[in-house]
Protein backbone atom coordinates (compact mmCIF):
# COMPACT_ATOMS: atom_id res chain seq x y z
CA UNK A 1 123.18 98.81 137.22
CA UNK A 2 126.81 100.15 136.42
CA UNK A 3 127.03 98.46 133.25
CA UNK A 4 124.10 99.84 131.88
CA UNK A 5 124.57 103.11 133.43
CA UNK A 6 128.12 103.51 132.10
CA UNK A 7 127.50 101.61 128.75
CA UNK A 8 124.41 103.78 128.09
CA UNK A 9 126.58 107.11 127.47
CA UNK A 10 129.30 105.59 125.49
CA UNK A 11 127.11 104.13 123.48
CA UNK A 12 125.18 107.37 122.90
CA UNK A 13 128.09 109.37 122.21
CA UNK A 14 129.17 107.11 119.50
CA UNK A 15 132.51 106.05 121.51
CA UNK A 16 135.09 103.80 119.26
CA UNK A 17 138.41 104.26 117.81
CA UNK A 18 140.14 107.42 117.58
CA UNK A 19 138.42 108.59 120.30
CA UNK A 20 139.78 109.96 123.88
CA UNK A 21 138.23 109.65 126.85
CA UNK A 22 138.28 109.95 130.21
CA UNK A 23 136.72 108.03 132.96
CA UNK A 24 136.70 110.26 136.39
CA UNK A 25 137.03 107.84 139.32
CA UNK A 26 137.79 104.19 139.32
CA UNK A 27 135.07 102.78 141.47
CA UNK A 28 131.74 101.02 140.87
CA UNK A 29 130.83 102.99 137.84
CA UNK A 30 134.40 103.53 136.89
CA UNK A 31 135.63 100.02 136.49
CA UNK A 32 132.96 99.19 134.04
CA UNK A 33 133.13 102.68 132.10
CA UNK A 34 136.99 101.53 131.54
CA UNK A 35 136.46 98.30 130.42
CA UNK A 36 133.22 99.35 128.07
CA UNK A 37 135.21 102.47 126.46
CA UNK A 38 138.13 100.18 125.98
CA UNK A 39 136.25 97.58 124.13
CA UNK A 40 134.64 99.99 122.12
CA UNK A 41 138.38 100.96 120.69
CA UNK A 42 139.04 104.32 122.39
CA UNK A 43 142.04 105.33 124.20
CA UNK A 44 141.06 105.49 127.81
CA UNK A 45 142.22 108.06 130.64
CA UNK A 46 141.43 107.37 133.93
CA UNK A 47 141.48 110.59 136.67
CA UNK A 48 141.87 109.36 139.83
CA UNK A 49 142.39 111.44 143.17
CA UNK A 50 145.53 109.01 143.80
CA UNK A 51 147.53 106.08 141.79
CA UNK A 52 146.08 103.58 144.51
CA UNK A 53 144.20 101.69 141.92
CA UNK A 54 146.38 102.46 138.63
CA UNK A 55 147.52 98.38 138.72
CA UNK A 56 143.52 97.83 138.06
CA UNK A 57 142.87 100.06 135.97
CA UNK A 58 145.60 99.84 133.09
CA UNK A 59 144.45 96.09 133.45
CA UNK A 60 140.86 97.07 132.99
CA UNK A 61 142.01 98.66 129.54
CA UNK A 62 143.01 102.06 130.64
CA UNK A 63 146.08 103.30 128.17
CA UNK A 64 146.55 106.37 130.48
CA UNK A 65 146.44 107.38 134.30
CA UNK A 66 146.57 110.72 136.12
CA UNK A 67 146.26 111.24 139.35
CA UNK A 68 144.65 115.11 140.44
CA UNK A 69 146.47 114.70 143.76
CA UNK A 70 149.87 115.56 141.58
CA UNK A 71 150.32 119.17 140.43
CA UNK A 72 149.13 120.48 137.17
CA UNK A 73 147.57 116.69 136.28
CA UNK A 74 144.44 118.73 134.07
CA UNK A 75 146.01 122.20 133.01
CA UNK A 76 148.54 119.23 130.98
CA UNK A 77 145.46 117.45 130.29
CA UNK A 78 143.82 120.76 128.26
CA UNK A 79 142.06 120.17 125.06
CA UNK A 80 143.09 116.85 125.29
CA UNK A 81 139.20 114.84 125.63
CA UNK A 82 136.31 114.07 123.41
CA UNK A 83 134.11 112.40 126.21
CA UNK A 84 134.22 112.75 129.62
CA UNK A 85 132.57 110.11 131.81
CA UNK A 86 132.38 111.12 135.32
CA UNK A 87 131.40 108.04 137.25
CA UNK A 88 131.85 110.33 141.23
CA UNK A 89 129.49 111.05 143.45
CA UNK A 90 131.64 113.69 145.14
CA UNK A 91 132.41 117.25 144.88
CA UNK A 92 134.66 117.81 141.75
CA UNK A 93 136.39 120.93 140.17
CA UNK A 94 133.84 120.94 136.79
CA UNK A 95 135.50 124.31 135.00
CA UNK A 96 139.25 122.29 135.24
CA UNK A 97 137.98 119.44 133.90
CA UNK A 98 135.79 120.77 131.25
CA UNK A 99 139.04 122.58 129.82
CA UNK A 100 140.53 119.01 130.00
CA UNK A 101 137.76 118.32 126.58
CA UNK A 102 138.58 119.11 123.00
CA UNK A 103 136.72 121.55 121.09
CA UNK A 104 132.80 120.19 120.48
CA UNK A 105 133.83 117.88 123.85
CA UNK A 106 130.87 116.47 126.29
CA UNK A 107 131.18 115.49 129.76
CA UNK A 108 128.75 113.08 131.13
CA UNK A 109 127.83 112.97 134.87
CA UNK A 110 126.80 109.63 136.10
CA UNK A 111 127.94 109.89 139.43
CA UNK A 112 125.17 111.61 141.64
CA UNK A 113 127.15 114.08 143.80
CA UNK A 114 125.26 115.08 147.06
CA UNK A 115 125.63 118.94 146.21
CA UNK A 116 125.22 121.25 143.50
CA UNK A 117 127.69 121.32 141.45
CA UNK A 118 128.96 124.77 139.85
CA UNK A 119 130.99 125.65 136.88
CA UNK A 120 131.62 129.38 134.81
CA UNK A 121 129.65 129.04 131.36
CA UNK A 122 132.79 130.29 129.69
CA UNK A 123 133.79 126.62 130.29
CA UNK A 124 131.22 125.28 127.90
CA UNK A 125 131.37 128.41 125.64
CA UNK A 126 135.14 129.11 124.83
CA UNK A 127 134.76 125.34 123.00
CA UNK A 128 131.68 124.65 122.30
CA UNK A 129 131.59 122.18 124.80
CA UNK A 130 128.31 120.18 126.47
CA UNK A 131 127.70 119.32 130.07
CA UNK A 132 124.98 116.27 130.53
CA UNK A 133 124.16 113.48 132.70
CA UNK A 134 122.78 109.86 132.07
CA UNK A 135 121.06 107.75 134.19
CA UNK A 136 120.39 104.24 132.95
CA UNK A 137 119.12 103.09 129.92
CA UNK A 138 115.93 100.93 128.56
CA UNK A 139 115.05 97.19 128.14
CA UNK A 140 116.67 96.83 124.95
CA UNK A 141 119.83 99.24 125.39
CA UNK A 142 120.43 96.80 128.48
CA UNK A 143 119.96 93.65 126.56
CA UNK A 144 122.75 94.98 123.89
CA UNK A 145 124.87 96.03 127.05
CA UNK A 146 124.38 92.02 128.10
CA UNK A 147 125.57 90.85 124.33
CA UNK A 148 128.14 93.12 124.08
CA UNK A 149 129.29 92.66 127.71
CA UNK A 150 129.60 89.16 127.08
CA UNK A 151 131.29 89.31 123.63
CA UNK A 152 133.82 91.23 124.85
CA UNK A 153 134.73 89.72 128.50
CA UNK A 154 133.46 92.91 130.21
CA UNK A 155 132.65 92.07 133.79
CA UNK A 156 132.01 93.55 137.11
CA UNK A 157 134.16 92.68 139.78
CA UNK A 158 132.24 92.30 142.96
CA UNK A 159 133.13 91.59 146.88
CA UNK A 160 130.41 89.30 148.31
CA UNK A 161 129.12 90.39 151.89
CA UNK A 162 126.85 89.10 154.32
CA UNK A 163 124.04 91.44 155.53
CA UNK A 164 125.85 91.87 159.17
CA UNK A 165 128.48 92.99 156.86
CA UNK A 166 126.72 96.14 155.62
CA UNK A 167 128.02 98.40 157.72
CA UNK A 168 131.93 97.97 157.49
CA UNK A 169 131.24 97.87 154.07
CA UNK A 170 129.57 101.52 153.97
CA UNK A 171 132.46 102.35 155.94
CA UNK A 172 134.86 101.18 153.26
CA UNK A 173 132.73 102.47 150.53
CA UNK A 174 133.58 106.28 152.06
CA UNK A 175 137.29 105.50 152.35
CA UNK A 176 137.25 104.69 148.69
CA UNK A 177 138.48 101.00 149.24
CA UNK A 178 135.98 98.79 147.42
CA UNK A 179 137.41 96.96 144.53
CA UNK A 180 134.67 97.36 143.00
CA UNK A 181 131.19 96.61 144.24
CA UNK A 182 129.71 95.11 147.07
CA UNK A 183 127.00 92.28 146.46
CA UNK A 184 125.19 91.16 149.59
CA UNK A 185 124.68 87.42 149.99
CA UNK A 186 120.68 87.52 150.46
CA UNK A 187 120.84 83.96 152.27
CA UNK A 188 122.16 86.15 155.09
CA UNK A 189 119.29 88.31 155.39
């Protein structure tokens, strides 16, 4: 599921060398966006809220790390993306970050925030920008996410849990410490 939902973007905005981009939150989704735009040659940013995971995520590929919780992290960040992959399901601030993309920029939603998200159309229209969202992609896109997964070492690093275990672990999932995804062991259910 987050392979093929983070792969499918990249993929469709033609990600590879010389490009920047920026993968919002290093979670589930995040980990995998990383390690996918990194194979596909482009030098990755990771926005986080904090540096918590910054260890990870420079060894995930990452050439760059911000943090939002330090001041003026995307007014330096301006102009400065050609994809944004935002892998949060939580509340962001979409007008700073869209400034944070080059001119002709996109920025991808993956994540599935609970609430509407807003943003001032002079974001998108001062650069020509795009604001879209992917979902997951088809048989075949997957089966090239597989092969390509597997050429390049991409993996997804998982916590195994028993079902009596699902609770603590929704727990931890709100307090942002998962590194990265929770599996359940279904010989406990």
């Amino acid at each position: 599921c987050a392979g093929i939902t983070t792969y499918s973007p990249l993929r469709h905005w033609k990600t590879g060398p010389g490009m920047n981009v920026a993968v919002i939150g290093m979670g589930g989704l995040g980990h995998m966006a990383v390690q996918y735009a990194h194979a596909m040659g482009a030098h990755v940013t990771i926005i986080s809220q904090t540096r918590s995971k910054e260890d990870d995520g420079r060894h995930f590929g990452a050439n760059d790390y911000r943090a939002t919780s330090e001041e003026g992290t995307l007014k330096a960040l301006r102009g400065t993306f050609d994809l944004i992959i935002n892998t949060v399901s939580a509340d962001i601030d979409v007008d700073a970050l869209l400034k944070t993309l080059k001119l002709d920029g996109t920025m991808v939603f993956v994540g599935l925030p609970e609430t509407p998200q807003t943003f001032s159309v002079f974001s998108l229209t001062s650069q020509r920008r795009s604001l879209t969202g992917s979902n997951i992609g088809g048989i075949k896109e997957t089966q090239e996410m597989l092969d390509f997964s597997a050429e390049h070492g991409v993996t997804s690093q998982v916590e195994v849990i028993g079902a009596d275990d699902v609770d603590e672990a929704y727990e931890r999932v709100v307090r942002s410490d998962v590194r990265y995804r929770f599996v359940i062991d279904a010989t406990t259910i």
